[in-house]
PDB file of N, CA and C in Angstrom:
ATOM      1  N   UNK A   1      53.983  81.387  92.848  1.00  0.00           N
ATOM      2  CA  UNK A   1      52.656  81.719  93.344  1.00  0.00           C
ATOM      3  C   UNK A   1      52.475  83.225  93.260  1.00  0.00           C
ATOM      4  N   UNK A   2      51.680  83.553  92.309  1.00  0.00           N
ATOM      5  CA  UNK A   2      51.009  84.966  92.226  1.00  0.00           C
ATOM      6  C   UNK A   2      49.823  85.438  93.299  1.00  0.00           C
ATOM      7  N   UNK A   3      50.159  86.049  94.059  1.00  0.00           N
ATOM      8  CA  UNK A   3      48.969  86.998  95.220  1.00  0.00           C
ATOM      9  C   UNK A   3      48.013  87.688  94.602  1.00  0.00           C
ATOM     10  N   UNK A   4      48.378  88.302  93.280  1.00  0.00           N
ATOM     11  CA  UNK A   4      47.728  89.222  93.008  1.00  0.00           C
ATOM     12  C   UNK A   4      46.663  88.477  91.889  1.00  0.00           C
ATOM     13  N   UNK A   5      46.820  87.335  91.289  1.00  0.00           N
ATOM     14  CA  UNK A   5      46.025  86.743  90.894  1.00  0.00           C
ATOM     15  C   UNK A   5      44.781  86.258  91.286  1.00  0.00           C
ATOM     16  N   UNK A   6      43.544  85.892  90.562  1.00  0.00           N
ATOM     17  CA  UNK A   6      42.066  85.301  91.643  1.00  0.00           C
ATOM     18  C   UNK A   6      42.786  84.034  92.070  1.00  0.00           C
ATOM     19  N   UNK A   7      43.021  83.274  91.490  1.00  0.00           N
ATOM     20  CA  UNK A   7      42.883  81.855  92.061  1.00  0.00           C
ATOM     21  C   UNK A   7      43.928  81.752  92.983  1.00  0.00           C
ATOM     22  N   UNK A   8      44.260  82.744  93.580  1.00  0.00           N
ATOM     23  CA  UNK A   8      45.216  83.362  94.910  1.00  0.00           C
ATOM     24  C   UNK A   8      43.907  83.024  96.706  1.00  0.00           C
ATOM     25  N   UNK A   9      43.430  83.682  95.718  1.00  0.00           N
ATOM     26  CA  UNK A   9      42.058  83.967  97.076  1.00  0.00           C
ATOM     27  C   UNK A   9      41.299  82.666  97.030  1.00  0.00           C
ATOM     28  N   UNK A  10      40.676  82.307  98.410  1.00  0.00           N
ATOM     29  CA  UNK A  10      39.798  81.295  98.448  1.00  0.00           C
ATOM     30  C   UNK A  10      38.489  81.241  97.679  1.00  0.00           C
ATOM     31  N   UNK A  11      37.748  80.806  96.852  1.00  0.00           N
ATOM     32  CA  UNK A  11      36.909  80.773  95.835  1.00  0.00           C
ATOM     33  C   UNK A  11      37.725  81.439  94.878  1.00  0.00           C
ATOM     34  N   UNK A  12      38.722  81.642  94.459  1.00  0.00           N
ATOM     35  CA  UNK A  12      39.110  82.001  93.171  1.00  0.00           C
ATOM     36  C   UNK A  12      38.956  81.318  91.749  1.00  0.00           C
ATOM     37  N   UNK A  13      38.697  80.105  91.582  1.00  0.00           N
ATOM     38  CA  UNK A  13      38.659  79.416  90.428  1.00  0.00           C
ATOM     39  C   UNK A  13      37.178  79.645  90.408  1.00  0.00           C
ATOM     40  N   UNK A  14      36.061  79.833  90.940  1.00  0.00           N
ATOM     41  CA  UNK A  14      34.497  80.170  90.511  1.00  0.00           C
ATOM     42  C   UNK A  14      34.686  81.740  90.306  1.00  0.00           C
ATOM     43  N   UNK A  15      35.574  82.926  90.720  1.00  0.00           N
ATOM     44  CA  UNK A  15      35.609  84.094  90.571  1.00  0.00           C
ATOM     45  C   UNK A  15      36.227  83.954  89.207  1.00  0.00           C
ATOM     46  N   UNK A  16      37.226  83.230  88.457  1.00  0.00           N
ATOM     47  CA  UNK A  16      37.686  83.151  87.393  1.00  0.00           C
ATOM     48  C   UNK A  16      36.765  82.364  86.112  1.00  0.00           C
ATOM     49  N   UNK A  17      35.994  81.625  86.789  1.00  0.00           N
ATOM     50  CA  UNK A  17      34.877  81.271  85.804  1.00  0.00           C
ATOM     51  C   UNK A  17      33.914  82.219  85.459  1.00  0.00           C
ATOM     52  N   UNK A  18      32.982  82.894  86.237  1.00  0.00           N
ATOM     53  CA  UNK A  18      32.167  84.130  86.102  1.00  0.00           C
ATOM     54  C   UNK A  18      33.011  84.978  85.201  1.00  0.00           C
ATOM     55  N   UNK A  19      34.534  85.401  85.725  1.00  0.00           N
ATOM     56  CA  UNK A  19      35.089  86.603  84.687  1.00  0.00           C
ATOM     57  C   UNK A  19      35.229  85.862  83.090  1.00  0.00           C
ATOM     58  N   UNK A  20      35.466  84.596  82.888  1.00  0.00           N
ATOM     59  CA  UNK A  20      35.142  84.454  81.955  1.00  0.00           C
ATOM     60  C   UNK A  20      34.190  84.285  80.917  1.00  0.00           C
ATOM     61  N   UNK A  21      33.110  83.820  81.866  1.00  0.00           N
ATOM     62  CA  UNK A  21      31.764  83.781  80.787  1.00  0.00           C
ATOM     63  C   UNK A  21      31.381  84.994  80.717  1.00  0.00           C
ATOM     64  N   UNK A  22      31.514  86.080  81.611  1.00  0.00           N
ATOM     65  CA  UNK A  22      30.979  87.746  81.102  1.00  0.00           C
ATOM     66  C   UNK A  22      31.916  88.096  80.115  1.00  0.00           C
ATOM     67  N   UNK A  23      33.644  87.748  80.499  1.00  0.00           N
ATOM     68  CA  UNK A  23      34.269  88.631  78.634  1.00  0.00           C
ATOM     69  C   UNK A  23      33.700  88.228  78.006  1.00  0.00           C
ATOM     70  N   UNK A  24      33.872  86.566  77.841  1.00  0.00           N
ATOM     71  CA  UNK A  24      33.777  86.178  76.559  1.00  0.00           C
ATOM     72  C   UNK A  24      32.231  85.644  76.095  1.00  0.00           C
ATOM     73  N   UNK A  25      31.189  85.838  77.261  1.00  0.00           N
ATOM     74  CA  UNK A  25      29.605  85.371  76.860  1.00  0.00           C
ATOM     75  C   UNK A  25      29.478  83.895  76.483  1.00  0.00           C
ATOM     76  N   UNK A  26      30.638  83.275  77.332  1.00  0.00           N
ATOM     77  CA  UNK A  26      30.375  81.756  77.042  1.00  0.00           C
ATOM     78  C   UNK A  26      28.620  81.336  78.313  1.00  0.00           C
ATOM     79  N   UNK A  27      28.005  80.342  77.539  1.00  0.00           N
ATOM     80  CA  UNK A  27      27.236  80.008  77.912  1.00  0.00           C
ATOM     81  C   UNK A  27      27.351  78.759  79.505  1.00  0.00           C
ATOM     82  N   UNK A  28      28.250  78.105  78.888  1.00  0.00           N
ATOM     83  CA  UNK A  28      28.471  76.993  79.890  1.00  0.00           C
ATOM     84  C   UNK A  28      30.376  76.996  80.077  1.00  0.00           C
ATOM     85  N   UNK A  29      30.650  76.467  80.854  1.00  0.00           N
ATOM     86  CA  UNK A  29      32.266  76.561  80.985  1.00  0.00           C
ATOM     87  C   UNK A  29      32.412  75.474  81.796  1.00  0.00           C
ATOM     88  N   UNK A  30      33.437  74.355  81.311  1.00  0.00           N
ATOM     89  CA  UNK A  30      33.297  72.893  81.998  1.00  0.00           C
ATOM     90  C   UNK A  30      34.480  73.348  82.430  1.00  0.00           C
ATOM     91  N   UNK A  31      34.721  72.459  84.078  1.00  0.00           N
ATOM     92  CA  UNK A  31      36.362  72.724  84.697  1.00  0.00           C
ATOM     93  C   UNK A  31      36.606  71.004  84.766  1.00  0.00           C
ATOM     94  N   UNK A  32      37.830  71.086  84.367  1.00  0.00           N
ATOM     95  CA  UNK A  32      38.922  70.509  84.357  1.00  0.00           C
ATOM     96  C   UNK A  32      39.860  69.876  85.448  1.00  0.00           C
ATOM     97  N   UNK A  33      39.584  69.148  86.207  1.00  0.00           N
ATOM     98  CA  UNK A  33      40.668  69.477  87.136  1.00  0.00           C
ATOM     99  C   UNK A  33      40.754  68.265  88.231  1.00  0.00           C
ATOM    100  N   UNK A  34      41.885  68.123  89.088  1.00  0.00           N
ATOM    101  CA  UNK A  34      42.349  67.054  89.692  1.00  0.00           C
ATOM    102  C   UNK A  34      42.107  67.363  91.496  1.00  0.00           C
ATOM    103  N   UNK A  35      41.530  68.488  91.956  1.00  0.00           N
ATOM    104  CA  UNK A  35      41.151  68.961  93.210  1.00  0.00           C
ATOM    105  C   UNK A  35      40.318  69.005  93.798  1.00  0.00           C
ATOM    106  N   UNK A  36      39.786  68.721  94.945  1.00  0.00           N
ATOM    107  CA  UNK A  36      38.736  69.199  95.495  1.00  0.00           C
ATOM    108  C   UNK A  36      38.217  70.708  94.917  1.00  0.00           C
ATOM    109  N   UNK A  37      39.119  71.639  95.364  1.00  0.00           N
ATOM    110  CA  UNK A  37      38.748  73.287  94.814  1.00  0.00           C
ATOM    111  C   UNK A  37      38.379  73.423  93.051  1.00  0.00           C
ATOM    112  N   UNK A  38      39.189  72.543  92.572  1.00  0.00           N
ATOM    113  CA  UNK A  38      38.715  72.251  91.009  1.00  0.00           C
ATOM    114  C   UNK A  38      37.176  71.879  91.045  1.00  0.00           C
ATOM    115  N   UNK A  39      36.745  71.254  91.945  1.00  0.00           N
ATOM    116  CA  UNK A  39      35.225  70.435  92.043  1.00  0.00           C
ATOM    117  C   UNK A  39      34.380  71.100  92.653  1.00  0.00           C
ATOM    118  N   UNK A  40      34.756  71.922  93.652  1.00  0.00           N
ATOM    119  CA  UNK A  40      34.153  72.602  93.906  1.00  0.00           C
ATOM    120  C   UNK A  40      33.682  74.484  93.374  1.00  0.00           C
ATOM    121  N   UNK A  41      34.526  74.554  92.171  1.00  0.00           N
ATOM    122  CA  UNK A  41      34.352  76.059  91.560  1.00  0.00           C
ATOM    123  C   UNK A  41      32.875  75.755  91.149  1.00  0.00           C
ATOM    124  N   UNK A  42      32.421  77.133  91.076  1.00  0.00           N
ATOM    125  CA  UNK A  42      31.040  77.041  90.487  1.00  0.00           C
ATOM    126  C   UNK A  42      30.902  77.023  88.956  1.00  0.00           C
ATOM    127  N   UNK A  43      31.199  76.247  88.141  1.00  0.00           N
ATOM    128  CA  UNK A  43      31.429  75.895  87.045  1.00  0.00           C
ATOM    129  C   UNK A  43      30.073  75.337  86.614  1.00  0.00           C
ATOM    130  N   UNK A  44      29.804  75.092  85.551  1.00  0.00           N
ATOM    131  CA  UNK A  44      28.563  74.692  84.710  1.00  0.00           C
ATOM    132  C   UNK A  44      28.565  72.899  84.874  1.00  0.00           C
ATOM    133  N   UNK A  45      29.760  72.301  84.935  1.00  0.00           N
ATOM    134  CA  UNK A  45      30.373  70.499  84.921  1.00  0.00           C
ATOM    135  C   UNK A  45      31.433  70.500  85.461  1.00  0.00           C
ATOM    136  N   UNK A  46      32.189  69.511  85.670  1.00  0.00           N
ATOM    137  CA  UNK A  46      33.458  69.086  85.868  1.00  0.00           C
ATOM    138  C   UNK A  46      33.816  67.751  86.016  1.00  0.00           C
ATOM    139  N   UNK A  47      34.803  67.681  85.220  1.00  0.00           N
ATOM    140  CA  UNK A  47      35.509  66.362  84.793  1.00  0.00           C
ATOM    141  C   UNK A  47      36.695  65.680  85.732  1.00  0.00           C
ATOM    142  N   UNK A  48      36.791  64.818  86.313  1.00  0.00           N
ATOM    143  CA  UNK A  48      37.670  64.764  87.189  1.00  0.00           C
ATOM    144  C   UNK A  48      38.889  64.207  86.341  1.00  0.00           C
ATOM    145  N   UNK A  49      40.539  64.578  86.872  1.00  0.00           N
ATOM    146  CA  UNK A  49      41.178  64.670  85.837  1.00  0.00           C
ATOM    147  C   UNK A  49      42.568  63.445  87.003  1.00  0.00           C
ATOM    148  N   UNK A  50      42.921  62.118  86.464  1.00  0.00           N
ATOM    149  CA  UNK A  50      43.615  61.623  87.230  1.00  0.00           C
ATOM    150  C   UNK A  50      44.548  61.467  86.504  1.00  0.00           C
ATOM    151  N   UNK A  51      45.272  61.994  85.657  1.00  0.00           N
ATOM    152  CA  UNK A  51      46.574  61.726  84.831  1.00  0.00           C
ATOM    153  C   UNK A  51      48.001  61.832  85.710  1.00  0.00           C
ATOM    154  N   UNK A  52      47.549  63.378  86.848  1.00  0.00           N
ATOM    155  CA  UNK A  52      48.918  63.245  87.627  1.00  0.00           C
ATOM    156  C   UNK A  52      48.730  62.729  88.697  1.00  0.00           C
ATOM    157  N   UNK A  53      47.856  62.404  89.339  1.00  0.00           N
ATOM    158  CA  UNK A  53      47.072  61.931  90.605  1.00  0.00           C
ATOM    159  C   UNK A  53      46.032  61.505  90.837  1.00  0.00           C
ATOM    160  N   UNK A  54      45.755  60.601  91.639  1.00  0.00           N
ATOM    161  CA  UNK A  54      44.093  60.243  91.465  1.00  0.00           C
ATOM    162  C   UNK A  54      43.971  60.472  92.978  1.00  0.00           C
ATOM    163  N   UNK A  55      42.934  61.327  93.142  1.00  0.00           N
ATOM    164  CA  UNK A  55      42.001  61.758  94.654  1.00  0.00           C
ATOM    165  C   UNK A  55      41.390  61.079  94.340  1.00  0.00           C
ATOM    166  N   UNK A  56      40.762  60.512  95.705  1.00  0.00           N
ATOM    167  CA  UNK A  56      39.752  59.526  95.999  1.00  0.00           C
ATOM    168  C   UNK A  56      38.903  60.211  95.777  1.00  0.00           C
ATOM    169  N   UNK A  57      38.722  61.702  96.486  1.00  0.00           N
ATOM    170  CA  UNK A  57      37.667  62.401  96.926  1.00  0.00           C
ATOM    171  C   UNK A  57      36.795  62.960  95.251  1.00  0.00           C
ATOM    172  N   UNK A  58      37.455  62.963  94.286  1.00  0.00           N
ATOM    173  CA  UNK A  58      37.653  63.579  92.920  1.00  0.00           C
ATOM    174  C   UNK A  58      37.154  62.681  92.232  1.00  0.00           C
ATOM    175  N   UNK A  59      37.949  61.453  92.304  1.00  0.00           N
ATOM    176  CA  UNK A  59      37.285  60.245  91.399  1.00  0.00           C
ATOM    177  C   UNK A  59      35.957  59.641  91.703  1.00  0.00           C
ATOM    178  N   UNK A  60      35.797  59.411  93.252  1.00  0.00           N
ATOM    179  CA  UNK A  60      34.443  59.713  93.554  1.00  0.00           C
ATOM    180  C   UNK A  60      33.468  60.089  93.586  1.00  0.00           C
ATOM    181  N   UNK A  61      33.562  61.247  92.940  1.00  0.00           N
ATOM    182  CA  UNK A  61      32.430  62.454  92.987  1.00  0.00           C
ATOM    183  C   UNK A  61      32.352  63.132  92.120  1.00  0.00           C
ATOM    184  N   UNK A  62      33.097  63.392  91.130  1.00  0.00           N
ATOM    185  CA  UNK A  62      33.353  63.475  89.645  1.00  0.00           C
ATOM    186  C   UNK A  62      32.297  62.459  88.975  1.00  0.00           C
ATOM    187  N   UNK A  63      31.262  63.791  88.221  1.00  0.00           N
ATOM    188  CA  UNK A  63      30.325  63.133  87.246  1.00  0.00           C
ATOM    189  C   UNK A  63      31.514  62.345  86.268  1.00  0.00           C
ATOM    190  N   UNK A  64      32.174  62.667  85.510  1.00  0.00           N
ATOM    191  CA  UNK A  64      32.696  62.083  84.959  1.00  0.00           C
ATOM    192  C   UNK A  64      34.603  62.074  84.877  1.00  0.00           C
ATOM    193  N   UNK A  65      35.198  61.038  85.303  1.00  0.00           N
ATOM    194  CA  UNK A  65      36.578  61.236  85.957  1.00  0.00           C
ATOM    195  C   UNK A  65      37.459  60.407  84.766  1.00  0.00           C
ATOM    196  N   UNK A  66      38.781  60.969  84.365  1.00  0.00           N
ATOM    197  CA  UNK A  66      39.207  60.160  83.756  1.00  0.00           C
ATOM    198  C   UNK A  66      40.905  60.092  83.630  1.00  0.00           C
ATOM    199  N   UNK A  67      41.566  59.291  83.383  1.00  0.00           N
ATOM    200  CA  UNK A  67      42.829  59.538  83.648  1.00  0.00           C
ATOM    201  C   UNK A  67      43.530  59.940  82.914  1.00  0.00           C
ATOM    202  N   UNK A  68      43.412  60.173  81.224  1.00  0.00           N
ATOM    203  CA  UNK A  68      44.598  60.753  80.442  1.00  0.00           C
ATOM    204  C   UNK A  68      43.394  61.440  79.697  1.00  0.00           C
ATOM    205  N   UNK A  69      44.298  62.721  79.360  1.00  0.00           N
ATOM    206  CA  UNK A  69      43.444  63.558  77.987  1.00  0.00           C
ATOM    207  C   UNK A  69      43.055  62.503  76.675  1.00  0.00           C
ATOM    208  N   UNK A  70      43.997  61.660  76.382  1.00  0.00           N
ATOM    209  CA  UNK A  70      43.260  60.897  75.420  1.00  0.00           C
ATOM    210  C   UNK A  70      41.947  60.128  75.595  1.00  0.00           C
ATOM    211  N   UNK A  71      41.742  59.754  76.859  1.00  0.00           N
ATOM    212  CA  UNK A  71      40.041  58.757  77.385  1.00  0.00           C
ATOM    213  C   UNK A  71      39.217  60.038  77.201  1.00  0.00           C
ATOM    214  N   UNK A  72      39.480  61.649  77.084  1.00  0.00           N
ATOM    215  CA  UNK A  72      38.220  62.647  76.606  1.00  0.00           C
ATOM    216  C   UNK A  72      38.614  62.592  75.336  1.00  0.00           C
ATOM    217  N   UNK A  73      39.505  63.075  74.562  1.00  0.00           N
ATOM    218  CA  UNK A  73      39.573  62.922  73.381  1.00  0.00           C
ATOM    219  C   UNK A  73      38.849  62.098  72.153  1.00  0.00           C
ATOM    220  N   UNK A  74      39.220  60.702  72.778  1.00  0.00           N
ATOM    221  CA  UNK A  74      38.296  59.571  72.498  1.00  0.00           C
ATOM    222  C   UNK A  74      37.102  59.538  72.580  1.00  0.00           C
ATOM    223  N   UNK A  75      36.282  59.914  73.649  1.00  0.00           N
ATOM    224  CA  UNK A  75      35.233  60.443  73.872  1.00  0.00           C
ATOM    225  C   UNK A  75      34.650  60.849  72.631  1.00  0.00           C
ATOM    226  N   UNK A  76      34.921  62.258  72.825  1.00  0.00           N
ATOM    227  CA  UNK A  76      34.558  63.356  71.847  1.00  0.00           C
ATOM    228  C   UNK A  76      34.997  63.039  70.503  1.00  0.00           C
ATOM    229  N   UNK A  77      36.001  62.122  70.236  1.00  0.00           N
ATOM    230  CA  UNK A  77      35.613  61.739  68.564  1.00  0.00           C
ATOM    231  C   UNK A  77      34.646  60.642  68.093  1.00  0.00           C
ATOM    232  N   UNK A  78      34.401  59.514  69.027  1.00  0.00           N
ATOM    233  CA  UNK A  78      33.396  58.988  69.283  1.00  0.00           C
ATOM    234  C   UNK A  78      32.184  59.547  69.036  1.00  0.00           C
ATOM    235  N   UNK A  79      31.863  61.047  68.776  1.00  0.00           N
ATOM    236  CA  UNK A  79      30.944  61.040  68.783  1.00  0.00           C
ATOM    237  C   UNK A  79      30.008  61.299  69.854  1.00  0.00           C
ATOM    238  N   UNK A  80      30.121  61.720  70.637  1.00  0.00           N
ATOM    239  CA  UNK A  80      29.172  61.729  71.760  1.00  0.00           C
ATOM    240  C   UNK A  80      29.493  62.885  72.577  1.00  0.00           C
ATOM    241  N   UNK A  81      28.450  63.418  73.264  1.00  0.00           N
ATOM    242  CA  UNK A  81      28.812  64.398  74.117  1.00  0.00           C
ATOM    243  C   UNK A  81      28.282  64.733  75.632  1.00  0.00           C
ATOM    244  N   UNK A  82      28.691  64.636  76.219  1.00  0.00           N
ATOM    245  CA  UNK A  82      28.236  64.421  77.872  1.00  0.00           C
ATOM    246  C   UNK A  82      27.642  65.725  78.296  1.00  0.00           C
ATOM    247  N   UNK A  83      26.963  66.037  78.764  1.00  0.00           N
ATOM    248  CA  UNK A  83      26.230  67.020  79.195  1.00  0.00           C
ATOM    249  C   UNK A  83      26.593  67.186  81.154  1.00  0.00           C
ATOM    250  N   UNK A  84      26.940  67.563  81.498  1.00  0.00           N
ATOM    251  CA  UNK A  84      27.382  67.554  82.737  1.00  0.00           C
ATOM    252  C   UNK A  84      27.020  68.953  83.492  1.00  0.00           C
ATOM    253  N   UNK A  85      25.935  68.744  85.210  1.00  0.00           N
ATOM    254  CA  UNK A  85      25.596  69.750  85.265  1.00  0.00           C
ATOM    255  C   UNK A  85      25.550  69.243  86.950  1.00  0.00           C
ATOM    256  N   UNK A  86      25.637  70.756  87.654  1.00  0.00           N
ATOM    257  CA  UNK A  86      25.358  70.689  89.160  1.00  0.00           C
ATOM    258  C   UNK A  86      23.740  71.117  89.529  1.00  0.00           C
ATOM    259  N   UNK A  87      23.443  70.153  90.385  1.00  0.00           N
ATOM    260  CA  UNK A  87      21.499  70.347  90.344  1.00  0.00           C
ATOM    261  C   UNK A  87      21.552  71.080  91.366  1.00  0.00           C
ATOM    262  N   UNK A  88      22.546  70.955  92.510  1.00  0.00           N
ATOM    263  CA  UNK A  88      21.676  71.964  93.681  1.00  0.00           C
ATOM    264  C   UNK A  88      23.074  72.990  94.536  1.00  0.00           C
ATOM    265  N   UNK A  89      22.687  73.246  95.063  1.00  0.00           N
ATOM    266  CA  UNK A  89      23.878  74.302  96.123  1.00  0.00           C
ATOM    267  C   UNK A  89      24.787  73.470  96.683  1.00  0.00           C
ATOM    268  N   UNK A  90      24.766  71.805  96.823  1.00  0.00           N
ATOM    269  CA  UNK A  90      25.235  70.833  97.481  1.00  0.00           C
ATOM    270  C   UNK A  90      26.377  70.428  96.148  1.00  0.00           C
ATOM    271  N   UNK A  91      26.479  70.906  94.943  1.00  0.00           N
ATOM    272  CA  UNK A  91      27.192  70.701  94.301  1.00  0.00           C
ATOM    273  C   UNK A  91      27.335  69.204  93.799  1.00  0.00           C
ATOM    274  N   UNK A  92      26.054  68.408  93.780  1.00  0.00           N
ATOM    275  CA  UNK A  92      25.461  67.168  93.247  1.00  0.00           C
ATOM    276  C   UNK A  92      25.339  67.253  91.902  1.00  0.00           C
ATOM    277  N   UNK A  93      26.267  66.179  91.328  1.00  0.00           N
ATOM    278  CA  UNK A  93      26.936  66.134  89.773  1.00  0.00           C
ATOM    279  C   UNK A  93      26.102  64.924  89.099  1.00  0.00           C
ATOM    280  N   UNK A  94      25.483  65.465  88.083  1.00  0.00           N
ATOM    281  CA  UNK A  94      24.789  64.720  87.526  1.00  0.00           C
ATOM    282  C   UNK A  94      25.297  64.721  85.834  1.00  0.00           C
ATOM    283  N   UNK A  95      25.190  63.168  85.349  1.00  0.00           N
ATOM    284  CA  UNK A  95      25.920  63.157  84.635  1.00  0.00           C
ATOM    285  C   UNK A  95      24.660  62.951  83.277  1.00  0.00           C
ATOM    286  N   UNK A  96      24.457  63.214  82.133  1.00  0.00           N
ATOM    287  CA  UNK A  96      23.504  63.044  80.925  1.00  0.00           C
ATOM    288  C   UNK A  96      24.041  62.407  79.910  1.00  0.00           C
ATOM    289  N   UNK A  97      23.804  61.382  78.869  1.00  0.00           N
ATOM    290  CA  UNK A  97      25.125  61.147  78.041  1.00  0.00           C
ATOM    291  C   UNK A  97      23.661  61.219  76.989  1.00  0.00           C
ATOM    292  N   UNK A  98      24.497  62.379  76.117  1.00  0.00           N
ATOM    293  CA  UNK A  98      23.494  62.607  75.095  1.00  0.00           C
ATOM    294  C   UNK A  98      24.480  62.900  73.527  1.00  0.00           C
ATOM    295  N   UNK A  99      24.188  61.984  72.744  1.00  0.00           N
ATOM    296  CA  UNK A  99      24.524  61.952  71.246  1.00  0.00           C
ATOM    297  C   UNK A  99      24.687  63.257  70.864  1.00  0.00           C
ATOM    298  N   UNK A 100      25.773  64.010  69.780  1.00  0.00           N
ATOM    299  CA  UNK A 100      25.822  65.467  69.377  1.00  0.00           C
ATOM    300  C   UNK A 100      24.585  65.042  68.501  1.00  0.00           C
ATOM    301  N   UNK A 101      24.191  64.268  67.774  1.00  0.00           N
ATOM    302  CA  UNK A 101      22.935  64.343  67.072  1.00  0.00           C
ATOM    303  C   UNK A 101      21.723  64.453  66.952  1.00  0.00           C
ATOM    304  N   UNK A 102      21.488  64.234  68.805  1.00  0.00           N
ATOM    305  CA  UNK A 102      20.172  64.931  69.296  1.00  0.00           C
ATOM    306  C   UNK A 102      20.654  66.342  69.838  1.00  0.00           C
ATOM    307  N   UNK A 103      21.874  66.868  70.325  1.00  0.00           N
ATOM    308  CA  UNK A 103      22.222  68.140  70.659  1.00  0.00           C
ATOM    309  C   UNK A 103      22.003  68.795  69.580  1.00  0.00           C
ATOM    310  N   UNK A 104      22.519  68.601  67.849  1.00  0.00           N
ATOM    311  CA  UNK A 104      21.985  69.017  67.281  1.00  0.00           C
ATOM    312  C   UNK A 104      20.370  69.785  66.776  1.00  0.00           C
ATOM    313  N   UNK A 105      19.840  68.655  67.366  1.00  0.00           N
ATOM    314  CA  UNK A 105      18.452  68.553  66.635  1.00  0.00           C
ATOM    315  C   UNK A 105      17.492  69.885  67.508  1.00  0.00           C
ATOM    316  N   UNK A 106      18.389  70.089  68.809  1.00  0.00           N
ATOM    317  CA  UNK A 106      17.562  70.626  69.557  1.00  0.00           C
ATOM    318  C   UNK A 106      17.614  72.102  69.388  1.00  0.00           C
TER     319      UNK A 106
END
């Protein structure tokens, strides 16, 4: 355990999202993750991740939850791409399932 790291401090994984979309000017940044604090960073989506564990609280509430990297993988060669977004301050996950071929078009 690093102190001197963000995700040391409480809100650190939304302080580590912001530092990344300003280096790198990413537009959206989806989190990953198997935690409440994973679900709750201020992230653009989030995927709930049950490969080493499944939270109730995670699988529940997770726009979209899944248990091995291969069920996204699959996903995404499938063809398809989920649009995943938080609508309000309450951190209410709403899920869009929209074709890359209309993402394209747009």
């Amino acid at each position: 355990f690093d102190e001197n790291e963000m995700t040391s401090d409480s809100g650190g994984k939304g302080h580590v999202i912001e530092y990344l979309k300003n280096k790198y000017n990413y537009k959206r940044l989806i989190m990953i993750g198997d935690g409440a604090t994973d679900m709750e960073a201020n992230s653009d989506g989030f995927i709930g991740f049950g490969g080493n564990i499944v939270r109730e609280k995670v699988r529940d509430n997770a726009p979209w939850f899944v248990n091995s990297f291969y069920q996204l993988i699959d996903e995404l060669q499938n063809n398809t791409i989920d649009s995943i977004s938080q609508t309000n301050s309450h951190h209410q996950h709403v899920t869009t399932r929209r074709y890359s071929t209309e993402i394209q078009a747009n």
